[in-house]
PDB file of N, CA and C in Angstrom:
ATOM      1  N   UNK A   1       0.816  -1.188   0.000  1.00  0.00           N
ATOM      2  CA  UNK A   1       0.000   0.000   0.000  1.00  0.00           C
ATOM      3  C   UNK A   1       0.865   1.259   0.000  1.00  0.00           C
ATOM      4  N   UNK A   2       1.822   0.954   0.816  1.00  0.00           N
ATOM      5  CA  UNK A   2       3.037   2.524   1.071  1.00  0.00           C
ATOM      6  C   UNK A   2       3.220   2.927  -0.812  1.00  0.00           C
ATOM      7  N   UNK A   3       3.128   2.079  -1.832  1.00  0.00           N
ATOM      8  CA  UNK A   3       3.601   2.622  -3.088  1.00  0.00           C
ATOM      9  C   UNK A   3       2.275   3.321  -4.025  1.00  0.00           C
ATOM     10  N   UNK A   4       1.126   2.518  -3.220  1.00  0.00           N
ATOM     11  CA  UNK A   4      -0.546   3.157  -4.068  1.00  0.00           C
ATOM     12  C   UNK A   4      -1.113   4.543  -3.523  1.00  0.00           C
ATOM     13  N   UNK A   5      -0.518   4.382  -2.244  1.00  0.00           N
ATOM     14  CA  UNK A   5      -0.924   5.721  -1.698  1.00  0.00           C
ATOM     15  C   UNK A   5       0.014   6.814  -1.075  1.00  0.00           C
ATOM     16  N   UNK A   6      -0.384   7.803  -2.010  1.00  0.00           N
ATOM     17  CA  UNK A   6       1.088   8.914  -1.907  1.00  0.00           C
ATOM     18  C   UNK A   6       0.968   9.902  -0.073  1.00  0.00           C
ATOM     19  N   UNK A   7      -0.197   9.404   0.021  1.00  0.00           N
ATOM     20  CA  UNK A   7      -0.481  10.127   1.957  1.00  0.00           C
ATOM     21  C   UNK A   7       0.689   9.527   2.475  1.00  0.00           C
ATOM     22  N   UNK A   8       0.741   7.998   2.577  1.00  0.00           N
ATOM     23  CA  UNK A   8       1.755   7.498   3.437  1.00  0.00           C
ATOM     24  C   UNK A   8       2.777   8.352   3.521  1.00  0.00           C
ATOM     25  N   UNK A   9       3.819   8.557   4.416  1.00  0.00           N
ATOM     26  CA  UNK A   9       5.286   9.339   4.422  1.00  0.00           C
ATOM     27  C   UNK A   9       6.038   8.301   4.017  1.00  0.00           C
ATOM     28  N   UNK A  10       7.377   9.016   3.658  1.00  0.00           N
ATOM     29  CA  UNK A  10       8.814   8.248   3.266  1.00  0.00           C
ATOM     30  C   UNK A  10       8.952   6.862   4.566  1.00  0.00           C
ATOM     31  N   UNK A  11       8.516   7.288   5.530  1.00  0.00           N
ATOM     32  CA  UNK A  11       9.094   6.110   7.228  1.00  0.00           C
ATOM     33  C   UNK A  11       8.010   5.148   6.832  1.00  0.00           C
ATOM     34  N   UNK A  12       7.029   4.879   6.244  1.00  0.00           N
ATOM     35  CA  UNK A  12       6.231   4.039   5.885  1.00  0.00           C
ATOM     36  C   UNK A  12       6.973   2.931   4.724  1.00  0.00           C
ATOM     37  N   UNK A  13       7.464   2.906   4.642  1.00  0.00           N
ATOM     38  CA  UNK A  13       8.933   2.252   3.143  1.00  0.00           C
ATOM     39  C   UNK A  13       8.907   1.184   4.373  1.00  0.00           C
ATOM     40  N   UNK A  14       7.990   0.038   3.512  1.00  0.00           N
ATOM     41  CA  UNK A  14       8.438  -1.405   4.328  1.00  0.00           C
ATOM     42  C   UNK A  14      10.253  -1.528   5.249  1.00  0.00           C
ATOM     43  N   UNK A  15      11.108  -1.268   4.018  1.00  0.00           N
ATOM     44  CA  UNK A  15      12.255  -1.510   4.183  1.00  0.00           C
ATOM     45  C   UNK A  15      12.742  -0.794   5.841  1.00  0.00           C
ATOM     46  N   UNK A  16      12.051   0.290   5.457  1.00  0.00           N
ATOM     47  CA  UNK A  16      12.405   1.564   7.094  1.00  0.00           C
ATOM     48  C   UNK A  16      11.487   0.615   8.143  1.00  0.00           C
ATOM     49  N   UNK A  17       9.864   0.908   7.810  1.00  0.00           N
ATOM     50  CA  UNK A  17       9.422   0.273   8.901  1.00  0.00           C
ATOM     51  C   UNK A  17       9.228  -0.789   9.283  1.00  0.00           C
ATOM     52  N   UNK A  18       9.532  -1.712   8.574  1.00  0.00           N
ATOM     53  CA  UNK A  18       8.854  -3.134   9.460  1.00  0.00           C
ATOM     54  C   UNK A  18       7.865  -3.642   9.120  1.00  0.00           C
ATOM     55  N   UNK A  19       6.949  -2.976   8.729  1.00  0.00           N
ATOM     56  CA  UNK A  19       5.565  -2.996   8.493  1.00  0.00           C
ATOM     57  C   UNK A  19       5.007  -2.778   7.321  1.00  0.00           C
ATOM     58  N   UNK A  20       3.986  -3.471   6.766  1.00  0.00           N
ATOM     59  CA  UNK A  20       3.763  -3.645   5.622  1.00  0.00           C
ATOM     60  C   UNK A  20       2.595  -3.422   5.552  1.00  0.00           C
ATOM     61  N   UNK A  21       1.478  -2.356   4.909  1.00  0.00           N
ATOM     62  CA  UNK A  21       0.302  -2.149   5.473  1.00  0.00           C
ATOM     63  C   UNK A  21      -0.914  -2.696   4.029  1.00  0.00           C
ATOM     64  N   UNK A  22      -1.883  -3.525   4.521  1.00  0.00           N
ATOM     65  CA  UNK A  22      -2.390  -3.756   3.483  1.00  0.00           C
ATOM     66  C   UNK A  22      -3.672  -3.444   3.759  1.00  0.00           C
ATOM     67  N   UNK A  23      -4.717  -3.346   2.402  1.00  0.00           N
ATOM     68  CA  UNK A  23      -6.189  -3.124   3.240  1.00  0.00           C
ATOM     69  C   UNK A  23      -7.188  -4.168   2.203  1.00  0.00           C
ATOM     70  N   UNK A  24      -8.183  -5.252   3.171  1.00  0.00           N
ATOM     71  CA  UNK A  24      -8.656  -6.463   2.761  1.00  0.00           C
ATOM     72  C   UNK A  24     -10.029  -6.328   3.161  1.00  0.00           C
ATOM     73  N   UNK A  25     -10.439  -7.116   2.456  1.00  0.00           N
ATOM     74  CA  UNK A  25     -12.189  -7.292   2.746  1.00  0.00           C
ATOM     75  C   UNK A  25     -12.448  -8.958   3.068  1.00  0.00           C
ATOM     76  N   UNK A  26     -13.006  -8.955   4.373  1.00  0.00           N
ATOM     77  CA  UNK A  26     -12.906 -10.479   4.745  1.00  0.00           C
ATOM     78  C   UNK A  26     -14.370 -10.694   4.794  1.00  0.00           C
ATOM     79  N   UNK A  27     -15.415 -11.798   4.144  1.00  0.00           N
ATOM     80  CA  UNK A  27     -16.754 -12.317   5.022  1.00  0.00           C
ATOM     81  C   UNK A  27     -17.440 -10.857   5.079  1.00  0.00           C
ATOM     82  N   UNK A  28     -17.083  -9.914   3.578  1.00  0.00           N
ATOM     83  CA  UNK A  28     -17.658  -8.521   3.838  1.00  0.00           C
ATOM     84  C   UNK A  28     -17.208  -7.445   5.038  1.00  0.00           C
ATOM     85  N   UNK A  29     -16.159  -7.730   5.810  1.00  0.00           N
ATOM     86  CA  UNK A  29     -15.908  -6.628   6.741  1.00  0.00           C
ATOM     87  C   UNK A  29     -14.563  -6.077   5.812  1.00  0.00           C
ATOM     88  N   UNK A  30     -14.818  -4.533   6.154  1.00  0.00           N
ATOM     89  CA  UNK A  30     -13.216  -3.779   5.295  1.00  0.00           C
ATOM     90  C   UNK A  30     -12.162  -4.365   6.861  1.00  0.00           C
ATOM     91  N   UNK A  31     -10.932  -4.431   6.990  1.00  0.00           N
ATOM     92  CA  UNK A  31      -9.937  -4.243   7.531  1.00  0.00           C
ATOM     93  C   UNK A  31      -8.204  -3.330   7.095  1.00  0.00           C
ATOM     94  N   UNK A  32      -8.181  -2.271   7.962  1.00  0.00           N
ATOM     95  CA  UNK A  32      -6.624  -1.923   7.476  1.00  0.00           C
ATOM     96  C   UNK A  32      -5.567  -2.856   7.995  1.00  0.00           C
ATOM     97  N   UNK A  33      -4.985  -3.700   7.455  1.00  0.00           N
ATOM     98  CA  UNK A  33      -4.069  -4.725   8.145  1.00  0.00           C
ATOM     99  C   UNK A  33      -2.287  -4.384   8.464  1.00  0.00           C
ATOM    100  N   UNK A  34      -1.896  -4.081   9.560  1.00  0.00           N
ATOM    101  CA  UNK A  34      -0.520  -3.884   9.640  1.00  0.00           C
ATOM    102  C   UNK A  34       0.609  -4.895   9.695  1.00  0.00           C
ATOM    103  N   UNK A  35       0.814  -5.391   9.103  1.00  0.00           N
ATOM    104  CA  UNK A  35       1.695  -6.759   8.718  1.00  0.00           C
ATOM    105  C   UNK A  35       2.981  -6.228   9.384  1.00  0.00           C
ATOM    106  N   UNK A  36       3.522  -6.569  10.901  1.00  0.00           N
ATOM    107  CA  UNK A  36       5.071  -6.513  11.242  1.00  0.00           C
ATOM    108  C   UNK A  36       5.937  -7.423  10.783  1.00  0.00           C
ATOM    109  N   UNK A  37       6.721  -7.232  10.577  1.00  0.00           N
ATOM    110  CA  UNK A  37       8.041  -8.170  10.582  1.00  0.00           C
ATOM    111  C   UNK A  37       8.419  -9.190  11.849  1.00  0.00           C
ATOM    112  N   UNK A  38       8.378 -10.012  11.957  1.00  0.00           N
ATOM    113  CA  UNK A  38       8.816 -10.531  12.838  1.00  0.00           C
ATOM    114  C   UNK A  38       9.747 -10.612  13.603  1.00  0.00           C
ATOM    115  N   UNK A  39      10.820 -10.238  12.937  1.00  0.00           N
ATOM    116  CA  UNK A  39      12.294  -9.886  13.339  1.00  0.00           C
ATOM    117  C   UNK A  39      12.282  -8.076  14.473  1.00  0.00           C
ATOM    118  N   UNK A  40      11.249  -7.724  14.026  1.00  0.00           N
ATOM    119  CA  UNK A  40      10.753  -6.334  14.781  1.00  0.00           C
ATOM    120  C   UNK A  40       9.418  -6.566  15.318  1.00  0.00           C
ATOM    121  N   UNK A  41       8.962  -7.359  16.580  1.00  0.00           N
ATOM    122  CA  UNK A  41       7.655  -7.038  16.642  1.00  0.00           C
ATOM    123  C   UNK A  41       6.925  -6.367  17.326  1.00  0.00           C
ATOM    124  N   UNK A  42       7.863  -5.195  17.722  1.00  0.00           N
ATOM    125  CA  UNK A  42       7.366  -3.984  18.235  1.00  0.00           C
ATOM    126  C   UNK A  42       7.456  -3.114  17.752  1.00  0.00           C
ATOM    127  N   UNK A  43       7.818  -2.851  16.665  1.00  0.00           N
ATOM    128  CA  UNK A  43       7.886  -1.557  15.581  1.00  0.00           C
ATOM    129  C   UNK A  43       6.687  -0.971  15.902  1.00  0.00           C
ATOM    130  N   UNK A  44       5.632  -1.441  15.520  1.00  0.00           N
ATOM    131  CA  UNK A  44       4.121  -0.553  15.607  1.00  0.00           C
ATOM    132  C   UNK A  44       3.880   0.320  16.812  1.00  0.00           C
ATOM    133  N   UNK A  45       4.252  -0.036  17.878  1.00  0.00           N
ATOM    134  CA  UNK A  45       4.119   0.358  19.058  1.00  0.00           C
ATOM    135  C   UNK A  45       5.321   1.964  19.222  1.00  0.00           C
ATOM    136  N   UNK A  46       6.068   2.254  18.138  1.00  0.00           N
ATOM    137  CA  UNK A  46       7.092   3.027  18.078  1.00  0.00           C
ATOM    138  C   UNK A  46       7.012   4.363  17.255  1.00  0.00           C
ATOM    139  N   UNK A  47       6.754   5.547  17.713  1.00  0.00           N
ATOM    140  CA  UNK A  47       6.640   6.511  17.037  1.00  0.00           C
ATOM    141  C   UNK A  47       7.922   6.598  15.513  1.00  0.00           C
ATOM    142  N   UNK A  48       7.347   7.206  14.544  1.00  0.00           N
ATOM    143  CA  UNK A  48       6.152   7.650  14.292  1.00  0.00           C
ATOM    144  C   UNK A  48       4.953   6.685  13.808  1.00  0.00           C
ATOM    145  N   UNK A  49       5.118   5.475  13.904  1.00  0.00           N
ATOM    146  CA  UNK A  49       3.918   4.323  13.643  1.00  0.00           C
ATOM    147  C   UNK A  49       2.989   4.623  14.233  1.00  0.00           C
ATOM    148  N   UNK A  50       3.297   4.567  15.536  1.00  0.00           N
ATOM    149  CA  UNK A  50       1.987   4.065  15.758  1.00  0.00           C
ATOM    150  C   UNK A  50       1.222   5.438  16.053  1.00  0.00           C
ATOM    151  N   UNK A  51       1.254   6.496  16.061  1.00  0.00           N
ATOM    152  CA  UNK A  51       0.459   7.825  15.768  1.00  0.00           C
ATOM    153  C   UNK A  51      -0.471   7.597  14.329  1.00  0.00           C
ATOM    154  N   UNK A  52       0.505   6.904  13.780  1.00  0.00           N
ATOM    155  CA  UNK A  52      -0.178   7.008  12.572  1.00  0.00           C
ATOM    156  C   UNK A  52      -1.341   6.454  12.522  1.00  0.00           C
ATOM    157  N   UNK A  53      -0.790   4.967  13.223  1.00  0.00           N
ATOM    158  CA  UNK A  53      -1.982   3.904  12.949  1.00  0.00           C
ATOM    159  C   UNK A  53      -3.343   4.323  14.310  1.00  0.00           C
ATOM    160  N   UNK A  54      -2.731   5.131  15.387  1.00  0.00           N
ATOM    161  CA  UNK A  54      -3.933   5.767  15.607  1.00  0.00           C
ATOM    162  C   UNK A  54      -4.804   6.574  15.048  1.00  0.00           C
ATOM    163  N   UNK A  55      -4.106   7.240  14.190  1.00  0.00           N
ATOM    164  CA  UNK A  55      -5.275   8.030  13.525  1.00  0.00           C
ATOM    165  C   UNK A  55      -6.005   7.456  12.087  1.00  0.00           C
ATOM    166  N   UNK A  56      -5.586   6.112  11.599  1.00  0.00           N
ATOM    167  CA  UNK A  56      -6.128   5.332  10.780  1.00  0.00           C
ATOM    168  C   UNK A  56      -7.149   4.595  11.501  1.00  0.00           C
ATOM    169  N   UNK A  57      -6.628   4.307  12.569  1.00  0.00           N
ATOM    170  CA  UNK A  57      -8.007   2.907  13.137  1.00  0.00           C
ATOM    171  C   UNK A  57      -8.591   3.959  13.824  1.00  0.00           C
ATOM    172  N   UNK A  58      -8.861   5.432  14.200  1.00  0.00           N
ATOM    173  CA  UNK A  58      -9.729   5.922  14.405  1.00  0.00           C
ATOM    174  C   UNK A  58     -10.658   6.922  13.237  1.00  0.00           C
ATOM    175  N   UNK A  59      -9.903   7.145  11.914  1.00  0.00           N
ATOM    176  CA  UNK A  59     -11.061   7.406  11.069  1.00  0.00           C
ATOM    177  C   UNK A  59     -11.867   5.570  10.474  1.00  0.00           C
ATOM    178  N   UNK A  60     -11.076   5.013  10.584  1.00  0.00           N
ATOM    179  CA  UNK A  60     -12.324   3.641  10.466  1.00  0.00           C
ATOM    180  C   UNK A  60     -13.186   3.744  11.806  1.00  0.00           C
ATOM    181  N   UNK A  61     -13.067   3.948  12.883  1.00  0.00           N
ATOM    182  CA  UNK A  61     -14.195   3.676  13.796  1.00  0.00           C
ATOM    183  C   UNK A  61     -14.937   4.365  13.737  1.00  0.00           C
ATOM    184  N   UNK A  62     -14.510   5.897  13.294  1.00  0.00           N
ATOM    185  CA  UNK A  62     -15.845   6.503  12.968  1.00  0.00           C
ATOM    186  C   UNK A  62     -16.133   7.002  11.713  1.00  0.00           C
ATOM    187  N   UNK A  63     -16.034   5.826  10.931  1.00  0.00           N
ATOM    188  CA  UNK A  63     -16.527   5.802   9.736  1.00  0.00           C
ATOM    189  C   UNK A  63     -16.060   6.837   8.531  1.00  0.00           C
ATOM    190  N   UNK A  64     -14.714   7.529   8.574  1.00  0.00           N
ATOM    191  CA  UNK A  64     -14.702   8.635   8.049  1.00  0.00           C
ATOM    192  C   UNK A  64     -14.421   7.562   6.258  1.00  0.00           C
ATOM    193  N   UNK A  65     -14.212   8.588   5.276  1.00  0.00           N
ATOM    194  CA  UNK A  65     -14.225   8.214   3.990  1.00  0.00           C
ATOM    195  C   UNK A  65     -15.345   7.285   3.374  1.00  0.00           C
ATOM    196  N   UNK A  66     -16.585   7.294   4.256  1.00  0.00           N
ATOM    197  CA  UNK A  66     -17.655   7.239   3.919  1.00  0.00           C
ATOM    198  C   UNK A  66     -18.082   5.259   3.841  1.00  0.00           C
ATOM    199  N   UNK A  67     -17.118   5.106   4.879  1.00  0.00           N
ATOM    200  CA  UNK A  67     -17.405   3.318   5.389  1.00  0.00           C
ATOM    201  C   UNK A  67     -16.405   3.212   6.219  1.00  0.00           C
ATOM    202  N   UNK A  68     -16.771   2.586   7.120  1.00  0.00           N
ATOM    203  CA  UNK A  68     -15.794   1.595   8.827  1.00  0.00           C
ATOM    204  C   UNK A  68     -15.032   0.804   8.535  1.00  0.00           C
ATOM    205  N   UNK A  69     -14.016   0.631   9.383  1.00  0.00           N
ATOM    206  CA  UNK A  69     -13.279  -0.231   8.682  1.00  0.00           C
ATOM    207  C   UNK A  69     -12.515  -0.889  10.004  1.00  0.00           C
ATOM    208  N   UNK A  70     -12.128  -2.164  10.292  1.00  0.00           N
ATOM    209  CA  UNK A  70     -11.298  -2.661  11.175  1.00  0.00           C
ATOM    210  C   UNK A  70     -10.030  -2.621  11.057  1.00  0.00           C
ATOM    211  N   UNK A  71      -9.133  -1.899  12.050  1.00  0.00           N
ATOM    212  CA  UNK A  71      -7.926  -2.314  12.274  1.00  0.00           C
ATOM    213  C   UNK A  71      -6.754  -3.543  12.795  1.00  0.00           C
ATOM    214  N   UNK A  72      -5.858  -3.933  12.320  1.00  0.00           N
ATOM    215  CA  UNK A  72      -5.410  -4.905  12.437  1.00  0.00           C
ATOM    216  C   UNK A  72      -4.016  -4.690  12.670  1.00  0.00           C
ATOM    217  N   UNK A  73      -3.322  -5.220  13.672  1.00  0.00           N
ATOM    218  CA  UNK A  73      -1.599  -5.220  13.834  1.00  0.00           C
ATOM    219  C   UNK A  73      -1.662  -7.107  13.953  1.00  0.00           C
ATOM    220  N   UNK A  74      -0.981  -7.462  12.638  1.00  0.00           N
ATOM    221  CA  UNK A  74      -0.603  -8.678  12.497  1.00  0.00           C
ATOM    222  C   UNK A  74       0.839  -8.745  13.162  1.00  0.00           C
ATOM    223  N   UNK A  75       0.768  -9.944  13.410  1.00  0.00           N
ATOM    224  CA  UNK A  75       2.444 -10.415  13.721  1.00  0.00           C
ATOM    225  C   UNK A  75       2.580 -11.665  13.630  1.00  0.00           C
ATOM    226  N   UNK A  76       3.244 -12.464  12.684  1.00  0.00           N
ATOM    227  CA  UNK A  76       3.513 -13.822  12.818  1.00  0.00           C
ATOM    228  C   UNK A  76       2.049 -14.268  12.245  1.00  0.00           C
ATOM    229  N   UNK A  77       1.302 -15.133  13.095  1.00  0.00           N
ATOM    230  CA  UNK A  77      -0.106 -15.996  13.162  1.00  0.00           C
ATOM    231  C   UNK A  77      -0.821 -15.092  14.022  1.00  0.00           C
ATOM    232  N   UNK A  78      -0.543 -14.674  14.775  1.00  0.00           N
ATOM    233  CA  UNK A  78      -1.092 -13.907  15.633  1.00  0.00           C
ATOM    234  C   UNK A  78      -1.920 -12.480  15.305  1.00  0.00           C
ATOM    235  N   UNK A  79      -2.789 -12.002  15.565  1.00  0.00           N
ATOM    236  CA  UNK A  79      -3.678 -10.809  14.988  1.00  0.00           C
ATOM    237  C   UNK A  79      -4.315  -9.891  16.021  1.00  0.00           C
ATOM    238  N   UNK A  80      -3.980  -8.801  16.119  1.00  0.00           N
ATOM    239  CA  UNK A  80      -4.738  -7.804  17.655  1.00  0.00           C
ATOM    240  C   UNK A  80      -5.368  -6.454  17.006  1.00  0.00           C
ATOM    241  N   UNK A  81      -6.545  -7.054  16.982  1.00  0.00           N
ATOM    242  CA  UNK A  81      -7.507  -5.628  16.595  1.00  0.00           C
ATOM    243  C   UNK A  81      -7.698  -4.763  17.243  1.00  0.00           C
ATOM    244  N   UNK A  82      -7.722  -3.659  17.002  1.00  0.00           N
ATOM    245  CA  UNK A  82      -7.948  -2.386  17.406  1.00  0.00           C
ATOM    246  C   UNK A  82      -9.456  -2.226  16.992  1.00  0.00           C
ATOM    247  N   UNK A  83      -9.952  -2.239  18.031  1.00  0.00           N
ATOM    248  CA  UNK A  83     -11.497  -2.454  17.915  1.00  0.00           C
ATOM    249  C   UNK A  83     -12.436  -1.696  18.371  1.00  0.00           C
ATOM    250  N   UNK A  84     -11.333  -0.479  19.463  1.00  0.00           N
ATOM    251  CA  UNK A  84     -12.513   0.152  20.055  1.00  0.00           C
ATOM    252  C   UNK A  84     -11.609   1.629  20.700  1.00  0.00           C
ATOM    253  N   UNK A  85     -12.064   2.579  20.684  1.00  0.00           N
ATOM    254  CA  UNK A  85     -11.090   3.734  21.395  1.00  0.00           C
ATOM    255  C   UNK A  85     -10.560   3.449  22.428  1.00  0.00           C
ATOM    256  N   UNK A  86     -10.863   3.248  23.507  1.00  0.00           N
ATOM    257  CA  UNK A  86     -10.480   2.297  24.764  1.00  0.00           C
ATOM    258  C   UNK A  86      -8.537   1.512  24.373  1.00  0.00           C
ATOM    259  N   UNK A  87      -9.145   0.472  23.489  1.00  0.00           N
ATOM    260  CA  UNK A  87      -8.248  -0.200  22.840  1.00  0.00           C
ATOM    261  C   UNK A  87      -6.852   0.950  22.475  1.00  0.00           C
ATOM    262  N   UNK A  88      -7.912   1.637  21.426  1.00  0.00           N
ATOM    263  CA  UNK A  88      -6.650   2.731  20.598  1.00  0.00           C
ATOM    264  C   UNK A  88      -6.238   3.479  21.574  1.00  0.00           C
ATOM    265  N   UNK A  89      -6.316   4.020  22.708  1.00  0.00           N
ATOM    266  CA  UNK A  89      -5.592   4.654  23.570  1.00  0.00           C
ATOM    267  C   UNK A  89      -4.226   3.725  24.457  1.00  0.00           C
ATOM    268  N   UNK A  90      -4.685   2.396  24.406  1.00  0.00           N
ATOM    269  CA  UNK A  90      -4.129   2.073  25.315  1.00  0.00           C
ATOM    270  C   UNK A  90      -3.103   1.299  24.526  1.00  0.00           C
ATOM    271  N   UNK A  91      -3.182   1.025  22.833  1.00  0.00           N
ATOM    272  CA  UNK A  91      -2.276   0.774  22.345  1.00  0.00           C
ATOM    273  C   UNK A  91      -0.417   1.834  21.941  1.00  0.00           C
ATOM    274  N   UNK A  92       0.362   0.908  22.505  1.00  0.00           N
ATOM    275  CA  UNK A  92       1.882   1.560  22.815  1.00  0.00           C
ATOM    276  C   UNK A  92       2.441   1.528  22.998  1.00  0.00           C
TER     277      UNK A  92
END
């Protein structure tokens, strides 16, 4: 996604961050998915990431660009949604 969408910044470059951001439609739900690296699996949790990805999984919760959307920080097999403001505050 960092190459389709020119919003992302330069620190979004898989190679820099770690993270690989994709966006999927599962069983009809949208999700923004943050794919870490494994070798880093706390990158997300590390400015400037994860500002970012707060303010992504909070225009999906409230619906901005005109549909909701779930957030996702993948790692490995493992998957932790950001599901609720509560959540997004306390993710860090």
């Amino acid at each position: 996604m960092w190459l389709l969408d020119e919003k992302l910044p330069d620190y979004w470059k898989p190679e820099k961050s770690k993270i690989v951001v994709n966006a999927l439609i599962e069983n009809g739900i949208s999700y923004v998915a943050f794919v870490v690296d494994l070798n880093c699996p706390t990158r997300w949790r590390e400015k400037p990431w994860i500002d970012d990805i707060r303010k992504i999984a909070k225009a999906g919760l409230e619906g901005r660009l005109g549909e909701k959307w779930t957030t996702i920080i993948s790692i490995g097999g493992e998957k932790i949604p950001i599901i609720g403001s509560e959540r997004l505050l306390r993710a860090g």
